[in-house]
PDB file of N, CA and C in Angstrom:
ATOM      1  N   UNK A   1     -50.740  15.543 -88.258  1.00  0.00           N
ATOM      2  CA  UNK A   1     -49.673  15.346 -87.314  1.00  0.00           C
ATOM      3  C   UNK A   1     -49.807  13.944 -86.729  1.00  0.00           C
ATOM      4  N   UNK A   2     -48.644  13.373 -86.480  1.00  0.00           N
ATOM      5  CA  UNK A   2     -48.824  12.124 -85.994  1.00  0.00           C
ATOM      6  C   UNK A   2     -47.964  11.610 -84.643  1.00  0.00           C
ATOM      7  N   UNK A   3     -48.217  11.578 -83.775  1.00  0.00           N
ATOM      8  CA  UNK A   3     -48.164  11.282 -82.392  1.00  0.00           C
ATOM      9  C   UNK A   3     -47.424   9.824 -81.947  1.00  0.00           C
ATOM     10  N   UNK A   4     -46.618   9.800 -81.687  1.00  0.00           N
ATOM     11  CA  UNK A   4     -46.121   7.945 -81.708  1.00  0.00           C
ATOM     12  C   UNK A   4     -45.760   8.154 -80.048  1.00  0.00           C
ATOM     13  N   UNK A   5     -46.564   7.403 -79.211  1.00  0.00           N
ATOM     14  CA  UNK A   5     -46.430   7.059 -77.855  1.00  0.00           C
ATOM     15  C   UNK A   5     -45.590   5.615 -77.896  1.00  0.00           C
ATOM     16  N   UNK A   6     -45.360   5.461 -76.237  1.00  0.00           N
ATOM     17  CA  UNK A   6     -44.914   4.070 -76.151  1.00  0.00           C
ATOM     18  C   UNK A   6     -45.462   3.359 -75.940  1.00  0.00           C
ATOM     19  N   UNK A   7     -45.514   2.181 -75.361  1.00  0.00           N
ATOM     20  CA  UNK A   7     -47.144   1.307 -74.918  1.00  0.00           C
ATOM     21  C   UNK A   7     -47.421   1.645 -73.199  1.00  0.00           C
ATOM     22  N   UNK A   8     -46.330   2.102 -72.574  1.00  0.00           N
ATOM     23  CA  UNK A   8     -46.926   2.041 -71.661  1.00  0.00           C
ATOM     24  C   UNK A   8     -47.376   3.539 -71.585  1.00  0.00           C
ATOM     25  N   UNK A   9     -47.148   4.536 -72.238  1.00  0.00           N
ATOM     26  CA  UNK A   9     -47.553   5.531 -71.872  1.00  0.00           C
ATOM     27  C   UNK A   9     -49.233   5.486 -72.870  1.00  0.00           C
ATOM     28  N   UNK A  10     -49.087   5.135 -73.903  1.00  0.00           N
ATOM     29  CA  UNK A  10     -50.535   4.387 -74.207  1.00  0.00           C
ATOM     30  C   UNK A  10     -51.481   3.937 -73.111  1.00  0.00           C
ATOM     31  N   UNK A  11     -51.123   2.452 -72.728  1.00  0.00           N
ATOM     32  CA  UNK A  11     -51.907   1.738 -71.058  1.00  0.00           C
ATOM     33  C   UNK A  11     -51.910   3.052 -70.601  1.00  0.00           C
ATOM     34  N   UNK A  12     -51.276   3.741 -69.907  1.00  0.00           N
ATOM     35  CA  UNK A  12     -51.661   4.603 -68.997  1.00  0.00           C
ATOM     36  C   UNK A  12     -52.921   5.717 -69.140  1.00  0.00           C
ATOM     37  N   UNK A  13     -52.514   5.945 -70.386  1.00  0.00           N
ATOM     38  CA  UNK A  13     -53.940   6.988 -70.949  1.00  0.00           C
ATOM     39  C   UNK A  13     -54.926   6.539 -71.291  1.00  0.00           C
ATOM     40  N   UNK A  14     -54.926   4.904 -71.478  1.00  0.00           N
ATOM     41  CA  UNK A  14     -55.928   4.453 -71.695  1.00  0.00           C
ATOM     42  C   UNK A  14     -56.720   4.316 -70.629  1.00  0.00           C
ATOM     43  N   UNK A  15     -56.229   4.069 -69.356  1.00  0.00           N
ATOM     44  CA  UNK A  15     -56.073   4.082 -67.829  1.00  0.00           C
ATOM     45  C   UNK A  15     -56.903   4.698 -67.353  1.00  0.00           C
ATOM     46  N   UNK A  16     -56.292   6.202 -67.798  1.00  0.00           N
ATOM     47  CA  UNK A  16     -56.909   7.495 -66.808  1.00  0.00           C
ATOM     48  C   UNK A  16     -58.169   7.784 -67.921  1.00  0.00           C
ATOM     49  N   UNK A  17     -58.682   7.624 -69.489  1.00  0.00           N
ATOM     50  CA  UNK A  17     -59.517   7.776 -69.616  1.00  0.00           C
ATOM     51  C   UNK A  17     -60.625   6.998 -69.543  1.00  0.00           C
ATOM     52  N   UNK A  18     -60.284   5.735 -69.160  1.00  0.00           N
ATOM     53  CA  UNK A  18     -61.404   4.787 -68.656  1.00  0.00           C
ATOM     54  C   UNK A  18     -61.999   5.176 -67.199  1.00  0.00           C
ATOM     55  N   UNK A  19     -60.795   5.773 -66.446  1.00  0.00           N
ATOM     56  CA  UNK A  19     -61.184   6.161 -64.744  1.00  0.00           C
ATOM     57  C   UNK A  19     -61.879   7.269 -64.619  1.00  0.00           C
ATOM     58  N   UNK A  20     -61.538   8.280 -65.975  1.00  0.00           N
ATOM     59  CA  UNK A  20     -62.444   9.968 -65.901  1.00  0.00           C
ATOM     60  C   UNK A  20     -63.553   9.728 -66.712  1.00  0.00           C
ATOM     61  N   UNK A  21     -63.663   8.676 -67.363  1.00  0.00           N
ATOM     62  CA  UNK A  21     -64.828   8.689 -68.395  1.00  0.00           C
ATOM     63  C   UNK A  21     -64.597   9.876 -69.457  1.00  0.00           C
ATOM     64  N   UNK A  22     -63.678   9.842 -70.029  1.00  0.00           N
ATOM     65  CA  UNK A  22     -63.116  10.886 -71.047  1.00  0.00           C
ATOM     66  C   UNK A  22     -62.544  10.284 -72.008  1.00  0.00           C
ATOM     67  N   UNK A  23     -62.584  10.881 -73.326  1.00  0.00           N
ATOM     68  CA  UNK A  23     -61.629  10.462 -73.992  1.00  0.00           C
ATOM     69  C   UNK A  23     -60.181  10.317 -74.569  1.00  0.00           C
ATOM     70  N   UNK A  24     -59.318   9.610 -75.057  1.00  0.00           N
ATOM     71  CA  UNK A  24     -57.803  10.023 -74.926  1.00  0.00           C
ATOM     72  C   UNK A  24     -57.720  11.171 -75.619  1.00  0.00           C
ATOM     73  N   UNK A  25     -58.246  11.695 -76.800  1.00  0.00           N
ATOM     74  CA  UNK A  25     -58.213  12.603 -77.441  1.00  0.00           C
ATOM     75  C   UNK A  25     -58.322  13.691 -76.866  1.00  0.00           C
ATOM     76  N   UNK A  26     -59.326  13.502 -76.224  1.00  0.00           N
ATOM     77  CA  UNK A  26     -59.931  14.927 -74.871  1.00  0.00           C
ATOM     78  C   UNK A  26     -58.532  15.228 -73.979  1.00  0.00           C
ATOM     79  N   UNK A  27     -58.565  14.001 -73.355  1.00  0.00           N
ATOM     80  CA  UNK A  27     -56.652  13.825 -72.559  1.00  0.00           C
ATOM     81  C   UNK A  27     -55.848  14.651 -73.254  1.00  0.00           C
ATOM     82  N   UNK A  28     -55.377  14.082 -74.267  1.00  0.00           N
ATOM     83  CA  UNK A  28     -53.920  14.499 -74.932  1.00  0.00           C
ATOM     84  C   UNK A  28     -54.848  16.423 -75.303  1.00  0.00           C
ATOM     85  N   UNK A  29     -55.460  16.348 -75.804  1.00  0.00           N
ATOM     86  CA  UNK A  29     -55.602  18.087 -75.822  1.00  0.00           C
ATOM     87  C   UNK A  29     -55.971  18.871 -74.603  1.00  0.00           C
ATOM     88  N   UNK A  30     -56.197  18.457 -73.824  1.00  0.00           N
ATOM     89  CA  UNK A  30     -55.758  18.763 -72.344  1.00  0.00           C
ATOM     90  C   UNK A  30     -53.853  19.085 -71.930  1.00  0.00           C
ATOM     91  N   UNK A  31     -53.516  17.899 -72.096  1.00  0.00           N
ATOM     92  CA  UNK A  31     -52.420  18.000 -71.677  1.00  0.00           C
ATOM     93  C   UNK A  31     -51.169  18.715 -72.664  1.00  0.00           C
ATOM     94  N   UNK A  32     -52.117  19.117 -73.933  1.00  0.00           N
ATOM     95  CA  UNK A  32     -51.226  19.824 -74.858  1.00  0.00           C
ATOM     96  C   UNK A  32     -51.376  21.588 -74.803  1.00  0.00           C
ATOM     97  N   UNK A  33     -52.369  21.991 -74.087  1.00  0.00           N
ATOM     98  CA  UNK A  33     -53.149  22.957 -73.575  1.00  0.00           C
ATOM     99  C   UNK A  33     -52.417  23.011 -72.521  1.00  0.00           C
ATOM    100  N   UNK A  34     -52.212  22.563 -71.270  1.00  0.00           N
ATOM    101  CA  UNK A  34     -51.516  22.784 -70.168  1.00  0.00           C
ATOM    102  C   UNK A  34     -49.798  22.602 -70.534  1.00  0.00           C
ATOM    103  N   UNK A  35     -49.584  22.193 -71.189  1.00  0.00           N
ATOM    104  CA  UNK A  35     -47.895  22.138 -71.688  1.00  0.00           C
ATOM    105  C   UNK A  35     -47.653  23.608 -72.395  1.00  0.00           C
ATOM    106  N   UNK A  36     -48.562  23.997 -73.861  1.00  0.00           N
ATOM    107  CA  UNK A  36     -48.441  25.364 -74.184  1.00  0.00           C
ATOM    108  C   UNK A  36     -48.300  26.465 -72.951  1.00  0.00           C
ATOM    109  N   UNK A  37     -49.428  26.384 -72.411  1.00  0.00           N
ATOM    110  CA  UNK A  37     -49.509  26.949 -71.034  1.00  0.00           C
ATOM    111  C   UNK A  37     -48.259  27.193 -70.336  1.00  0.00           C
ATOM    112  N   UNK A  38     -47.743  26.172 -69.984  1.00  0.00           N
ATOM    113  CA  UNK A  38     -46.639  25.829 -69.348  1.00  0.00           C
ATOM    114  C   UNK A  38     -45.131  27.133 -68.842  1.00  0.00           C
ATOM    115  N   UNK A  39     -45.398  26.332 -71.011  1.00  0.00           N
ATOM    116  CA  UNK A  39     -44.169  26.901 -71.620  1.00  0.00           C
ATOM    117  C   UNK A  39     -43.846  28.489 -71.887  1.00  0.00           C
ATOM    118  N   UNK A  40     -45.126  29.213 -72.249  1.00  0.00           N
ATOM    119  CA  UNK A  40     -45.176  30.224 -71.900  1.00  0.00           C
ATOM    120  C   UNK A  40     -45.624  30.871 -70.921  1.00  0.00           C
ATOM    121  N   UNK A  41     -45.550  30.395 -69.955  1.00  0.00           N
ATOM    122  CA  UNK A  41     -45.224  31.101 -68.331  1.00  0.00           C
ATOM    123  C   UNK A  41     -44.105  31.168 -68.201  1.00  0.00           C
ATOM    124  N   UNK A  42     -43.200  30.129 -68.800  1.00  0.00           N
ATOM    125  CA  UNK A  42     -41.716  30.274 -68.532  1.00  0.00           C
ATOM    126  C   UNK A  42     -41.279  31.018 -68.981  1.00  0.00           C
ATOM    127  N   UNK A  43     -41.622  30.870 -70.298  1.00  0.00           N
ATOM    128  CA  UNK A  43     -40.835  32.307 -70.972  1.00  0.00           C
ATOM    129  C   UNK A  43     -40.972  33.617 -70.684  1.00  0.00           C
ATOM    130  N   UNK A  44     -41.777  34.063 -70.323  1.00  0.00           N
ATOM    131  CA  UNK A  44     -42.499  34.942 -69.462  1.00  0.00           C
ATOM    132  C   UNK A  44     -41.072  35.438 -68.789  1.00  0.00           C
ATOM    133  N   UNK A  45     -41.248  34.300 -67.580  1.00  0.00           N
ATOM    134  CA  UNK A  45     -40.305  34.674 -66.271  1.00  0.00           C
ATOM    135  C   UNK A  45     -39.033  34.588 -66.792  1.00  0.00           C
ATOM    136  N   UNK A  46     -38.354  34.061 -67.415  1.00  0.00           N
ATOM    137  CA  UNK A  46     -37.351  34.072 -68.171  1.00  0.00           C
ATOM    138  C   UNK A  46     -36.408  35.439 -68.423  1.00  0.00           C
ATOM    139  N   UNK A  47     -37.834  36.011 -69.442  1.00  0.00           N
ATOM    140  CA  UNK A  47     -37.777  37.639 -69.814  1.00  0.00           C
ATOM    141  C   UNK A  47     -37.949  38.591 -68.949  1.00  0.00           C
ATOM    142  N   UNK A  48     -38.713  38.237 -67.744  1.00  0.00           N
ATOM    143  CA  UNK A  48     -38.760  39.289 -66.662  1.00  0.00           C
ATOM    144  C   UNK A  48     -37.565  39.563 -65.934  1.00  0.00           C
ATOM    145  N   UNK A  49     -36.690  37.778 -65.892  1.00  0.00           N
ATOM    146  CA  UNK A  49     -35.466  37.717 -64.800  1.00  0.00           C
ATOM    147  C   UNK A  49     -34.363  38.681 -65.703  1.00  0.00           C
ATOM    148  N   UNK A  50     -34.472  38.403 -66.782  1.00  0.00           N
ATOM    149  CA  UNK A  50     -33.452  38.748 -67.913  1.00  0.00           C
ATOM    150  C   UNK A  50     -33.469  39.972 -67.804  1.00  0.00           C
ATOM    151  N   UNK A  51     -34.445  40.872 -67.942  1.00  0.00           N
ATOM    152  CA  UNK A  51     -34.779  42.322 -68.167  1.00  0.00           C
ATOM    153  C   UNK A  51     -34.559  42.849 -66.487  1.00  0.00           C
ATOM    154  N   UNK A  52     -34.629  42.151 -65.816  1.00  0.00           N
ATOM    155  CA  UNK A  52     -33.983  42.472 -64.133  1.00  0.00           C
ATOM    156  C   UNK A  52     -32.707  42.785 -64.122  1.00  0.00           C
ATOM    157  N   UNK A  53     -32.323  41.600 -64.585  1.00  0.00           N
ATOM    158  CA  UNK A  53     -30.859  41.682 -64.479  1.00  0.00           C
ATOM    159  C   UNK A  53     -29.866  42.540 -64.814  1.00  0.00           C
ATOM    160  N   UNK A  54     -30.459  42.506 -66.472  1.00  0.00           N
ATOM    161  CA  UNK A  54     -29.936  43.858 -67.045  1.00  0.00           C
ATOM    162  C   UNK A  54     -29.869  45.361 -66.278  1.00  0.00           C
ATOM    163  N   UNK A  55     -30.862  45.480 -65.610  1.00  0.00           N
ATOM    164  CA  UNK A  55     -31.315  46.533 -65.290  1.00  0.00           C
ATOM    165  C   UNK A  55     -30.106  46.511 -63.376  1.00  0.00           C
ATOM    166  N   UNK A  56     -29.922  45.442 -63.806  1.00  0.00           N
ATOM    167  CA  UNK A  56     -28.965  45.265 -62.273  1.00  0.00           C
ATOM    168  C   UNK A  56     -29.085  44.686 -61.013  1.00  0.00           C
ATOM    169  N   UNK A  57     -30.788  44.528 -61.032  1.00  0.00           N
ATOM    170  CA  UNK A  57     -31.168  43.552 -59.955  1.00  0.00           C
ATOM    171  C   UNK A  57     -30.783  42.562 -59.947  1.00  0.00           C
ATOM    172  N   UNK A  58     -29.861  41.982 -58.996  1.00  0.00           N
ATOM    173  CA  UNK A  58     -29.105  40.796 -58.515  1.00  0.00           C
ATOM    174  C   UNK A  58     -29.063  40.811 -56.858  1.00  0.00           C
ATOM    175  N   UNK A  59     -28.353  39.340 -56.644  1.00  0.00           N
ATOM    176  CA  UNK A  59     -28.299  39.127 -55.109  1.00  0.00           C
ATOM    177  C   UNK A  59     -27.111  38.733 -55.699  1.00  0.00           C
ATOM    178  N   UNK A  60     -26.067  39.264 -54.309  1.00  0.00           N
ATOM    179  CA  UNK A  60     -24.505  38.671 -54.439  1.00  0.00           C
ATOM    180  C   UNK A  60     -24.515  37.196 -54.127  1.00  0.00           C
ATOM    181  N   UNK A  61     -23.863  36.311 -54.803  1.00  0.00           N
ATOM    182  CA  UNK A  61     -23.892  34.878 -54.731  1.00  0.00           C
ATOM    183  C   UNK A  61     -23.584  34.222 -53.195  1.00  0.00           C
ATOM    184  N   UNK A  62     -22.886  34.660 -52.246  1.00  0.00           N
ATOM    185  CA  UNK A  62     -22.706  35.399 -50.948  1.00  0.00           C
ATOM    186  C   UNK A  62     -23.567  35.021 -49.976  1.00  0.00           C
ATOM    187  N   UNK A  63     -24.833  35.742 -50.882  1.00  0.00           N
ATOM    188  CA  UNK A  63     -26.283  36.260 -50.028  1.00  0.00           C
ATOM    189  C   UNK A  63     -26.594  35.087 -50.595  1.00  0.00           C
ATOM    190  N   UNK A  64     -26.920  34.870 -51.776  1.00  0.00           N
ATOM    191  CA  UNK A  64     -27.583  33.080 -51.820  1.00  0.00           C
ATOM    192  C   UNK A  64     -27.116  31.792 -51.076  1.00  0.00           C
ATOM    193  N   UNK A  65     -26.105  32.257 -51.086  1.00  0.00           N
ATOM    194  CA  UNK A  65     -25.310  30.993 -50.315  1.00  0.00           C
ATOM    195  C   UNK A  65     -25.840  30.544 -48.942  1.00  0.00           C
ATOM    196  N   UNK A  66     -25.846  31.660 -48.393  1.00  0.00           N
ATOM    197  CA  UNK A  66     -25.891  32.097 -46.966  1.00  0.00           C
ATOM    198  C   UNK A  66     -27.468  31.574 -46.779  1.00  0.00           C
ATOM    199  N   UNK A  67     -28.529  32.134 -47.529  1.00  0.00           N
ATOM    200  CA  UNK A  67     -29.665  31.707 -47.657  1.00  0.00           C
ATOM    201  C   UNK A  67     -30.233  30.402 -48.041  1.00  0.00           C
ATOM    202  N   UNK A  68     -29.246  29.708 -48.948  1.00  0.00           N
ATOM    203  CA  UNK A  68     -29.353  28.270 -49.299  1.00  0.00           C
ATOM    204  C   UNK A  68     -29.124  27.531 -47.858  1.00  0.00           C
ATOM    205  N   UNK A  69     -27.881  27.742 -47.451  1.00  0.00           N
ATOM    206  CA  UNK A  69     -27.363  26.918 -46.023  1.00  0.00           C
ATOM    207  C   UNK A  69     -28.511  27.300 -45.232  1.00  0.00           C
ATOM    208  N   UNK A  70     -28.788  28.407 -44.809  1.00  0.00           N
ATOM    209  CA  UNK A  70     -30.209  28.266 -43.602  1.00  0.00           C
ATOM    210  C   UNK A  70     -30.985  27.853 -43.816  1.00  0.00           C
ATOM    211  N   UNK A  71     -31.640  27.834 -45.132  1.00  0.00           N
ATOM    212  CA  UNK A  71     -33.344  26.594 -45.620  1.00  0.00           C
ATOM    213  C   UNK A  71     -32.395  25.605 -45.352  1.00  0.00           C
ATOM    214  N   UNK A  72     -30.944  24.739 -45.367  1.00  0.00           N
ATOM    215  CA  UNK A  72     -31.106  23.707 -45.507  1.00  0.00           C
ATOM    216  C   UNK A  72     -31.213  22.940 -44.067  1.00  0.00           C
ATOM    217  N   UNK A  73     -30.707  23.696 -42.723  1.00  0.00           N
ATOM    218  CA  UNK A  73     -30.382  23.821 -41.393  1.00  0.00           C
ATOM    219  C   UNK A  73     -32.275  23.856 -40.726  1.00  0.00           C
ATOM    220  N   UNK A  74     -32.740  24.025 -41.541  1.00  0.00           N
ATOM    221  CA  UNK A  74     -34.767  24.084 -40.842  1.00  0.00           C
ATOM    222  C   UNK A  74     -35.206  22.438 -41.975  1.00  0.00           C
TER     223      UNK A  74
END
């Protein structure tokens, strides 16, 4: 597999593995590990909201509204 960065996102990893004493390789499978990660948490919740919904759990748009405007009033 072959990986084509830009340069500055290069500098940058070159950056943070000079500052952690790590290597980029170590980096990028880190951060490919926490992205998998990520992604399936989402999907996750995705399927939970989905399978809610179906099932009928909703808030009337109404009630969000109403709730949006007061977080925005604090």
């Amino acid at each position: 597999m072959e990986l084509q960065l830009t340069r500055e996102a290069v500098a940058r990893l070159n950056n943070l593995a000079a500052r952690t004493h790590r290597s980029t390789d170590e980096l990028l499978q880190e951060a490919i590990d926490h992205l998998i990660t990520y992604n399936q948490w989402i999907e996750q919740k995705v399927k939970r909201s989905m399978a809610s919904v179906e099932l009928g759990n909703t808030v009337a748009e109404e009630e969000v509204r109403i709730w949006v405007e007061s977080r925005e009033r604090t």
